[in-house]
Protein backbone atom coordinates (compact mmCIF):
# COMPACT_ATOMS: atom_id res chain seq x y z
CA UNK A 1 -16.87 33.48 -27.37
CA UNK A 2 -16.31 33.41 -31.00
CA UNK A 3 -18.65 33.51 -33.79
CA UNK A 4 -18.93 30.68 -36.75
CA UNK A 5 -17.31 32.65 -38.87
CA UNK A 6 -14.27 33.51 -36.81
CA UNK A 7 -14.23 29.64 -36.48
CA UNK A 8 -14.15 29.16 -40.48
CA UNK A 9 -11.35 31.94 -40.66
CA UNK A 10 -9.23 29.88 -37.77
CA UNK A 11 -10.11 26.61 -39.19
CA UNK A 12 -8.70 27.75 -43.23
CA UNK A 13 -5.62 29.11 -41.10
CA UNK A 14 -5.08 25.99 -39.28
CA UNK A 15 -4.81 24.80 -42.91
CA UNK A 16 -2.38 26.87 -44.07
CA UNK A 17 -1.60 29.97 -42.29
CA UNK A 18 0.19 31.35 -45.20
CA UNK A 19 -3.34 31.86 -47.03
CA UNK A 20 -3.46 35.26 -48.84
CA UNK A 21 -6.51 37.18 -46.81
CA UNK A 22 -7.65 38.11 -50.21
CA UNK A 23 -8.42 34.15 -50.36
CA UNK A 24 -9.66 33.88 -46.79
CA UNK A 25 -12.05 37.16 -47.51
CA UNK A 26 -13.44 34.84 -50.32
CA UNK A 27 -14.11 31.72 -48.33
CA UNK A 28 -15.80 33.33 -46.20
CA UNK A 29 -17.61 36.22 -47.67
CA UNK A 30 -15.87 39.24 -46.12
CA UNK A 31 -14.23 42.22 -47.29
CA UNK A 32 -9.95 41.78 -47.04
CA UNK A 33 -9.74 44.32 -43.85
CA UNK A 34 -12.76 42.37 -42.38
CA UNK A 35 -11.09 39.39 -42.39
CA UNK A 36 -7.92 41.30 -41.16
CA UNK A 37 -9.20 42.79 -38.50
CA UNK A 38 -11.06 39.37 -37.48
CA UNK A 39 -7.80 37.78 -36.92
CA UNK A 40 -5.82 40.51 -35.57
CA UNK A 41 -8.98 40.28 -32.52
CA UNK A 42 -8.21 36.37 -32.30
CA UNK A 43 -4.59 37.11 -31.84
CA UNK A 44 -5.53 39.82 -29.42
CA UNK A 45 -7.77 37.39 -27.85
CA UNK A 46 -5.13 34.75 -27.41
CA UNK A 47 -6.95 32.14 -30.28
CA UNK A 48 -4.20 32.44 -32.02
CA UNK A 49 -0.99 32.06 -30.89
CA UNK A 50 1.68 32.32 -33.54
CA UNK A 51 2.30 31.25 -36.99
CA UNK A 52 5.35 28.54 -37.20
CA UNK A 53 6.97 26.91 -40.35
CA UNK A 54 6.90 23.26 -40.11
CA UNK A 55 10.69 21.97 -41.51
CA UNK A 56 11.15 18.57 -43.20
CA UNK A 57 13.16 16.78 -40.24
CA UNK A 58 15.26 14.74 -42.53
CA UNK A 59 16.39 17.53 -44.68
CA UNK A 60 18.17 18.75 -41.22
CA UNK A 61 19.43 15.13 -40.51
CA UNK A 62 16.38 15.11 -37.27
CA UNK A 63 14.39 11.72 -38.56
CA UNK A 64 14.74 10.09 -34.81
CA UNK A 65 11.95 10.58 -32.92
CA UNK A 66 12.22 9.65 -29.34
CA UNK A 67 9.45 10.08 -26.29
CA UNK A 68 11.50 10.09 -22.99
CA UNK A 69 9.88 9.98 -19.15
CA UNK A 70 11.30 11.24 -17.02
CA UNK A 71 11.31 10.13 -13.10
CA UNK A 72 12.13 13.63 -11.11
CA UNK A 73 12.05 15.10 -8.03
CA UNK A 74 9.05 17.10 -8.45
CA UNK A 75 10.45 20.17 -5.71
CA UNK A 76 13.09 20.70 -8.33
CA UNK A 77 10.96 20.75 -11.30
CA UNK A 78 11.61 24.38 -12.35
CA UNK A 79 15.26 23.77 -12.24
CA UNK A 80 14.94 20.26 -14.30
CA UNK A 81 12.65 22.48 -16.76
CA UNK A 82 15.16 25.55 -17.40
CA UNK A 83 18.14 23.19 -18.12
CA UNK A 84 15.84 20.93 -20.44
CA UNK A 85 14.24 24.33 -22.08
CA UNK A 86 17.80 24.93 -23.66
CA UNK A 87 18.40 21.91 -25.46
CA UNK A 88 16.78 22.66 -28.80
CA UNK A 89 16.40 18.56 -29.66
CA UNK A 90 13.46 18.59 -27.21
CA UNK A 91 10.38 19.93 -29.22
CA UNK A 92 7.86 19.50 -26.11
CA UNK A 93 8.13 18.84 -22.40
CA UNK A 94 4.90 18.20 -20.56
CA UNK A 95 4.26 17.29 -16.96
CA UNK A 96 2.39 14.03 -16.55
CA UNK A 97 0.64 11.95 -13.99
CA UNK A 98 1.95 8.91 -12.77
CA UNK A 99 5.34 7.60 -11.74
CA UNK A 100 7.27 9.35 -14.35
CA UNK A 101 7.11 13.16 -13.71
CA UNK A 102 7.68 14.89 -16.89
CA UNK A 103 7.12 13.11 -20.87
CA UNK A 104 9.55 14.46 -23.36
CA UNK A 105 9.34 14.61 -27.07
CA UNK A 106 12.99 14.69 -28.95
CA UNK A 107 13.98 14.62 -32.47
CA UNK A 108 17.38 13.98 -33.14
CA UNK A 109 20.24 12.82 -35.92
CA UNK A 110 19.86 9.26 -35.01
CA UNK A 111 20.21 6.55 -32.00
CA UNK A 112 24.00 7.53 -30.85
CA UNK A 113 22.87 11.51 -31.14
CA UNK A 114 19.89 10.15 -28.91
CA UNK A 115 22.02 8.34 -26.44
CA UNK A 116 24.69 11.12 -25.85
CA UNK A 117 22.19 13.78 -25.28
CA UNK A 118 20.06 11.56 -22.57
CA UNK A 119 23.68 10.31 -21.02
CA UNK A 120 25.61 13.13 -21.06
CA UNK A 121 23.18 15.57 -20.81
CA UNK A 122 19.65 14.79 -19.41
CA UNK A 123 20.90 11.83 -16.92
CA UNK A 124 23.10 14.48 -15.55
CA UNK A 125 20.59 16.93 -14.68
CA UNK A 126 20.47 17.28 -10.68
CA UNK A 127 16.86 16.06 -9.96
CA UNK A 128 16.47 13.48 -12.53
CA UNK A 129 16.59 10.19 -11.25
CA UNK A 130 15.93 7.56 -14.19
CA UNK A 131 14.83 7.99 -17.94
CA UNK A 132 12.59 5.46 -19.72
CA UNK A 133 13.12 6.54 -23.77
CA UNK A 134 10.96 5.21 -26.67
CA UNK A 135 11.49 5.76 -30.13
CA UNK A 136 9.32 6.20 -33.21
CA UNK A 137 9.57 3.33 -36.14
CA UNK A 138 7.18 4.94 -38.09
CA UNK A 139 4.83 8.09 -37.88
CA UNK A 140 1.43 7.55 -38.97
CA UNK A 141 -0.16 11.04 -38.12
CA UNK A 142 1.47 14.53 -36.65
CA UNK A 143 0.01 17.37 -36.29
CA UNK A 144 -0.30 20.53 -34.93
CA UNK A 145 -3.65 21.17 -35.11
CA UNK A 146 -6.44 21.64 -32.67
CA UNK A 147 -10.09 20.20 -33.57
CA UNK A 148 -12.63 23.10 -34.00
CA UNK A 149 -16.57 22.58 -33.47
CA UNK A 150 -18.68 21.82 -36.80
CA UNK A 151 -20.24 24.86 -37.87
CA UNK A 152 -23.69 24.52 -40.01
């Protein structure tokens, strides 16, 4: 269990985890190592998992976003999973309920990018017998983040 102010200190991180802890310290009213040591426990913890740069996906030619299900033979789902782990245009794979098997979220150049990595690549994939694909007109929210409980 954490305490509210671990929960203020993961909360101004969430926000942006390249912070100075000088400025963290301040928010919350703790000495610099404080602080430090307060996060290096919620990494140690498993709270934290990592710090990640978030890229501008059309400065990298990556604006498509597509959301694929996949229909798979479930007995060869680690297989399906360590070919699909490897191509770097998938950005999350999660196992779902349902008909489908497995949900996939790609970003790629654009539509024909889209279409020769799900023909030539996914379709192929021993195990994976149809894809249903989707693709993003417009974001309205993304993010990252994961809602924290109000503090008082």
């Amino acid at each position: 269990m954490i305490d509210e102010i671990s929960y203020k200190i993961l909360k101004i991180l969430q926000e942006k985890a390249r912070i100075p802890n000088a400025e963290v310290a301040r928010q919350v009213e703790l000495a610099p190592s404080a602080v430090l040591e307060r996060i290096r426990k919620l990494e140690k913890q498993g709270y934290i998992d990592g710090y990640e740069v978030r890229l501008n996906p059309q400065r990298f030619s990556h604006s498509l976003i597509a959301f694929v299900h996949l229909q798979i033979e479930t007995e060869r789902l680690a297989e399906i999973d360590a070919v699909l782990q490897e191509i770097p245009e998938i950005q999350e794979i999660h196992l779902v309920t349902g008909n489908d098997g497995l949900f996939l979220k790609m970003r790629c150049a654009d539509s024909e990018a889209l279409g020769k990595l799900l023909f030539h690549s996914i379709q192929k994939i021993p195990g994976v017998h149809s894809t249903r694909t989707e693709t993003v007109v417009k974001t309205l929210k993304e993010t990252g983040r994961i809602p924290l409980p109000q503090q008082s």
